[in-house]
Protein backbone atom coordinates (compact mmCIF):
# COMPACT_ATOMS: atom_id res chain seq x y z
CA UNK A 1 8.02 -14.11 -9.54
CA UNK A 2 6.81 -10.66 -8.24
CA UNK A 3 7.06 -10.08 -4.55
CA UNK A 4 4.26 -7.91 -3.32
CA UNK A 5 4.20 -6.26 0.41
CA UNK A 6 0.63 -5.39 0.93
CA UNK A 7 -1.31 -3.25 3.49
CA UNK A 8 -4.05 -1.01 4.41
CA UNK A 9 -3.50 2.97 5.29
CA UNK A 10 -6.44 2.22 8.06
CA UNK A 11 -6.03 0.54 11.57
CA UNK A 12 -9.44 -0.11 11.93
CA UNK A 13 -10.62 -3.39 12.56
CA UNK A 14 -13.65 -3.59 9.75
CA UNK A 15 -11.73 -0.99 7.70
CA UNK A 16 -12.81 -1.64 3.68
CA UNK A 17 -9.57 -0.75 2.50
CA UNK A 18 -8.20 -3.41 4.66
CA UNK A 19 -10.70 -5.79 2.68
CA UNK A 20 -9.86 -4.19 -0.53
CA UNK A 21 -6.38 -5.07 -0.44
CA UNK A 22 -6.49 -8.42 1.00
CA UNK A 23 -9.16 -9.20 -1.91
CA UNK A 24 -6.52 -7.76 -3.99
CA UNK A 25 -3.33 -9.58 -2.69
CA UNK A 26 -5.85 -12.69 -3.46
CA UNK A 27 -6.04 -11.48 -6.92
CA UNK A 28 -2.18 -11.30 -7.09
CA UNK A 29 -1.52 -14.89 -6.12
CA UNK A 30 -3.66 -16.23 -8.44
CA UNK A 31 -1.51 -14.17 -10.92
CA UNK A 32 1.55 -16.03 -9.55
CA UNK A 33 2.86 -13.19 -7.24
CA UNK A 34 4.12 -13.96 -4.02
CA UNK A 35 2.33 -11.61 -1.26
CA UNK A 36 2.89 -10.64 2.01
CA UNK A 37 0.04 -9.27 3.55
CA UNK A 38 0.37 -6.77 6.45
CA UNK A 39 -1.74 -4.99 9.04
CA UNK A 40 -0.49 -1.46 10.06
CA UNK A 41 -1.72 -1.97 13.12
CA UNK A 42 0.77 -4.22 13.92
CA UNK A 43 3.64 -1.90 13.62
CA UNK A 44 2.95 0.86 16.41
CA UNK A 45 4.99 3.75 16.09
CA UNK A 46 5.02 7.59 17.41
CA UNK A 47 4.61 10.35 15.34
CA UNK A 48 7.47 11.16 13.47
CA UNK A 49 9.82 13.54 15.41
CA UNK A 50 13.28 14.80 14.38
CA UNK A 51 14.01 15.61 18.36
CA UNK A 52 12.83 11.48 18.65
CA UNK A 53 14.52 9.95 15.95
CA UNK A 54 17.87 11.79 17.31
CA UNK A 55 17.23 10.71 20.83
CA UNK A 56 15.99 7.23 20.34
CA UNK A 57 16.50 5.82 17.19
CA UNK A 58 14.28 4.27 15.15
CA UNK A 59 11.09 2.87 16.04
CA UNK A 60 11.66 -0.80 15.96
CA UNK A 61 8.34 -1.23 14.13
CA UNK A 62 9.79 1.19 11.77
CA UNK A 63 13.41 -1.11 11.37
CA UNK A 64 11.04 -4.40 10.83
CA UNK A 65 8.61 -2.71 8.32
CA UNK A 66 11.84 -0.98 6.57
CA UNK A 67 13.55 -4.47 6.31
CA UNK A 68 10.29 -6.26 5.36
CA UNK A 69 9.83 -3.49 2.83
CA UNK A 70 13.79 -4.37 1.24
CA UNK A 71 12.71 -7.82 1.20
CA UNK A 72 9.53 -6.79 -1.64
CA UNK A 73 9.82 -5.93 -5.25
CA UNK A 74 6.80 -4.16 -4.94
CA UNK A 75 3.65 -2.71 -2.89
CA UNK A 76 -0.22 -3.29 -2.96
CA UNK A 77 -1.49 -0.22 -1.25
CA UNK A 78 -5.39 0.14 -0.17
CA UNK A 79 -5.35 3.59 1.86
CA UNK A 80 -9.11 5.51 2.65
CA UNK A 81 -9.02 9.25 2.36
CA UNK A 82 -9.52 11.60 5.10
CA UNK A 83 -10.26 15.21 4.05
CA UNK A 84 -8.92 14.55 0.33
CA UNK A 85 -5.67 13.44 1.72
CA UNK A 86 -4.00 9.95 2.70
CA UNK A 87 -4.35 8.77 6.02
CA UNK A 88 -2.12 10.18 8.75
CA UNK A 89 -0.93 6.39 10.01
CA UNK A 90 0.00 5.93 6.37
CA UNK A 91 1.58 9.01 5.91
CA UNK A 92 3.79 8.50 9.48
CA UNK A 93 4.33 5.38 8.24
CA UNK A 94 5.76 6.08 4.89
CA UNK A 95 8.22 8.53 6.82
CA UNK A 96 9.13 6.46 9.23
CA UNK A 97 10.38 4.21 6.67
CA UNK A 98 12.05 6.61 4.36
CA UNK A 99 14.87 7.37 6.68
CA UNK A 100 18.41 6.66 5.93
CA UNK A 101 19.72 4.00 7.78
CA UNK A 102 23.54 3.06 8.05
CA UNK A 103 25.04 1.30 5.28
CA UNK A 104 21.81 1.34 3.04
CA UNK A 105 22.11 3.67 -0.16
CA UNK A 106 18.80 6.96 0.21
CA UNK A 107 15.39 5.71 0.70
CA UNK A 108 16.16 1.87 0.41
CA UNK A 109 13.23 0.91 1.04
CA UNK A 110 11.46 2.63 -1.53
CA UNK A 111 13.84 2.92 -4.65
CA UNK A 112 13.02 0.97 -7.52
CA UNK A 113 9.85 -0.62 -6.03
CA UNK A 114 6.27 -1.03 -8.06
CA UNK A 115 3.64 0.16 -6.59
CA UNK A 116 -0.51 -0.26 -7.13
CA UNK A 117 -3.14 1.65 -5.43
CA UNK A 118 -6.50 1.48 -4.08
CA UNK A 119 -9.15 3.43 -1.98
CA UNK A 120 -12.34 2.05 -0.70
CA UNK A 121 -15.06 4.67 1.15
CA UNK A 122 -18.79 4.90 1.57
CA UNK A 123 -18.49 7.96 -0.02
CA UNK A 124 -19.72 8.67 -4.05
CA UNK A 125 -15.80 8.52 -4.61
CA UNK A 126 -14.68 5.94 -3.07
CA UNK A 127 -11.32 7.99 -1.55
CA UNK A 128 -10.21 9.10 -5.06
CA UNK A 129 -9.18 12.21 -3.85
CA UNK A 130 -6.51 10.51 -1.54
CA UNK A 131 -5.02 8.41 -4.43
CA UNK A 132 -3.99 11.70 -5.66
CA UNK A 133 -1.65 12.17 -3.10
CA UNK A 134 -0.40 9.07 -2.34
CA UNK A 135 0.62 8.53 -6.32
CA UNK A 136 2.63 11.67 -5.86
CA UNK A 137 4.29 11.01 -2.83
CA UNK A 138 4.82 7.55 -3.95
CA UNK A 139 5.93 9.13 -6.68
CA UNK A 140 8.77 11.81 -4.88
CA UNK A 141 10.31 8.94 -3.27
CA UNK A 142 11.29 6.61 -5.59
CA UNK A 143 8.59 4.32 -6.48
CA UNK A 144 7.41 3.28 -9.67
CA UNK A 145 3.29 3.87 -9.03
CA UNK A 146 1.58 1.92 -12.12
CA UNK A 147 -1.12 3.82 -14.28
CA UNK A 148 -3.93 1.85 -13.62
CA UNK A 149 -5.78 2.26 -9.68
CA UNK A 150 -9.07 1.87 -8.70
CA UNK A 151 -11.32 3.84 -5.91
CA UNK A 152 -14.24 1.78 -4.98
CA UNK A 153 -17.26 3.56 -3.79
CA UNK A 154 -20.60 2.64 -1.86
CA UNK A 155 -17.68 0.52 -0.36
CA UNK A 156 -19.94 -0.51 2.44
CA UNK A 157 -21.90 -2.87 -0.18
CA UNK A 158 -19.37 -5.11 -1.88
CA UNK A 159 -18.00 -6.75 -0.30
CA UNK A 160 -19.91 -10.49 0.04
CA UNK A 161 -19.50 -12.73 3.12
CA UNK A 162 -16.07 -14.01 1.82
CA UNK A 163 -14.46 -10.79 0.97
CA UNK A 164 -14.96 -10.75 -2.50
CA UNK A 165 -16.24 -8.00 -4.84
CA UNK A 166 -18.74 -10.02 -7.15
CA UNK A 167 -19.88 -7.25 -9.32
CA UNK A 168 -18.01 -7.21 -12.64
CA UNK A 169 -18.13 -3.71 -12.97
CA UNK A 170 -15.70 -3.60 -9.82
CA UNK A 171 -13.86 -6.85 -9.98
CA UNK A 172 -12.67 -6.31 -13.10
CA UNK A 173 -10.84 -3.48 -12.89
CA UNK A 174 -8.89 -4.35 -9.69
CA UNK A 175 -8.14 -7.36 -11.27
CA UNK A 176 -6.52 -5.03 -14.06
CA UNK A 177 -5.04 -2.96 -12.01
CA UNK A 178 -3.59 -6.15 -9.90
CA UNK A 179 -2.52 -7.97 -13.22
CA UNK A 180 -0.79 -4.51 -14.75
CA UNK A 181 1.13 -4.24 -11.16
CA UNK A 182 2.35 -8.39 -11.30
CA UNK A 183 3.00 -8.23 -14.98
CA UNK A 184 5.27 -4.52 -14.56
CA UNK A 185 7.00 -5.89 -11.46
CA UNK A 186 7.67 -9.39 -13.14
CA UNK A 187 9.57 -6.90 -16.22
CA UNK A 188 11.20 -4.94 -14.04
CA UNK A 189 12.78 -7.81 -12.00
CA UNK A 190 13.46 -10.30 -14.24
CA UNK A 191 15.92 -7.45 -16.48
């Protein structure tokens, strides 16, 4: 059974990629995936500094999100874009994350995991641009990001009272996109 960490690249409280992806890791249970559903919010850390890292150590947000992260076989990523880029607390947080730490092999935490993505904006869209960006840094580091994504725009009108996406012409392919990520993780673990 496919373990799925999943998360929004937005802190904010009504964010609609934080919707997105929890409608999403609901999609993924009902596929039989096991999902752990996070809020970055929770996991405050400083911007990443060399001069820091060097003098302090790790974050130990960073050391609980890195171990959490081991723990997954794969990632359910909702992230908005912000001037045709990814977000800069997912960004920091990816970094964070992707440093070596003693007696793990390079980028731990990342190697060999699935990943799906998703963007949700007001905009005509729908954060597109972003997903761009976050495939190929995704990408760079290790993780297997799936073909299929799905940028959802006019995000602002949905999403019903529950959470859920009731127009067909969006459900459907985030389901898709959330059955091609269960179905590729569930190969690529079980071999």
């Amino acid at each position: 059974m496919a373990k799925i960490l999943a998360f929004a690249g937005s802190a904010r409280r009504d964010s609609h990629n934080k919707k997105l992806v929890a409608y999403a890791a609901k999609l993924a249970r009902e596929q039989g995936a096991e999902v752990t559903l996070v809020d970055l919010r929770d996991y405050e850390m400083p911007l990443y500094d060399g001069d820091l890292e060097e003098e302090h150590g790790y974050p130990e947000a960073a050391d609980k999100l890195y171990e959490l992260m081991k723990q997954h076989d794969a990632l359910l990523i909702a992230c908005p874009e912000y001037n045709g880029m990814i977000t800069p607390l997912l960004k920091n947080t990816i970094d964070w994350v992707s440093r070596p730490r003693e007696g793990d092999g390079r980028l731990a935490a990342y190697t060999n995991k699935v990943a799906a993505i998703l963007s949700a904006s007001p905009g005509a869209l729908g954060g597109l641009r972003g997903l761009v960006h976050l495939r190929t840094l995704l990408s760079n580091i290790g993780v297997h990001v799936i073909p299929s994504q799905m940028a959802v725009s006019e995000a602002h009108k949905v999403f019903n009272e529950a959470g859920d996406i009731t127009e067909e012409s969006l459900a459907k392919p985030i389901t898709d996109t959330v059955k091609q990520l269960v179905n590729t993780t569930n190969r690529l673990t079980c071999e």
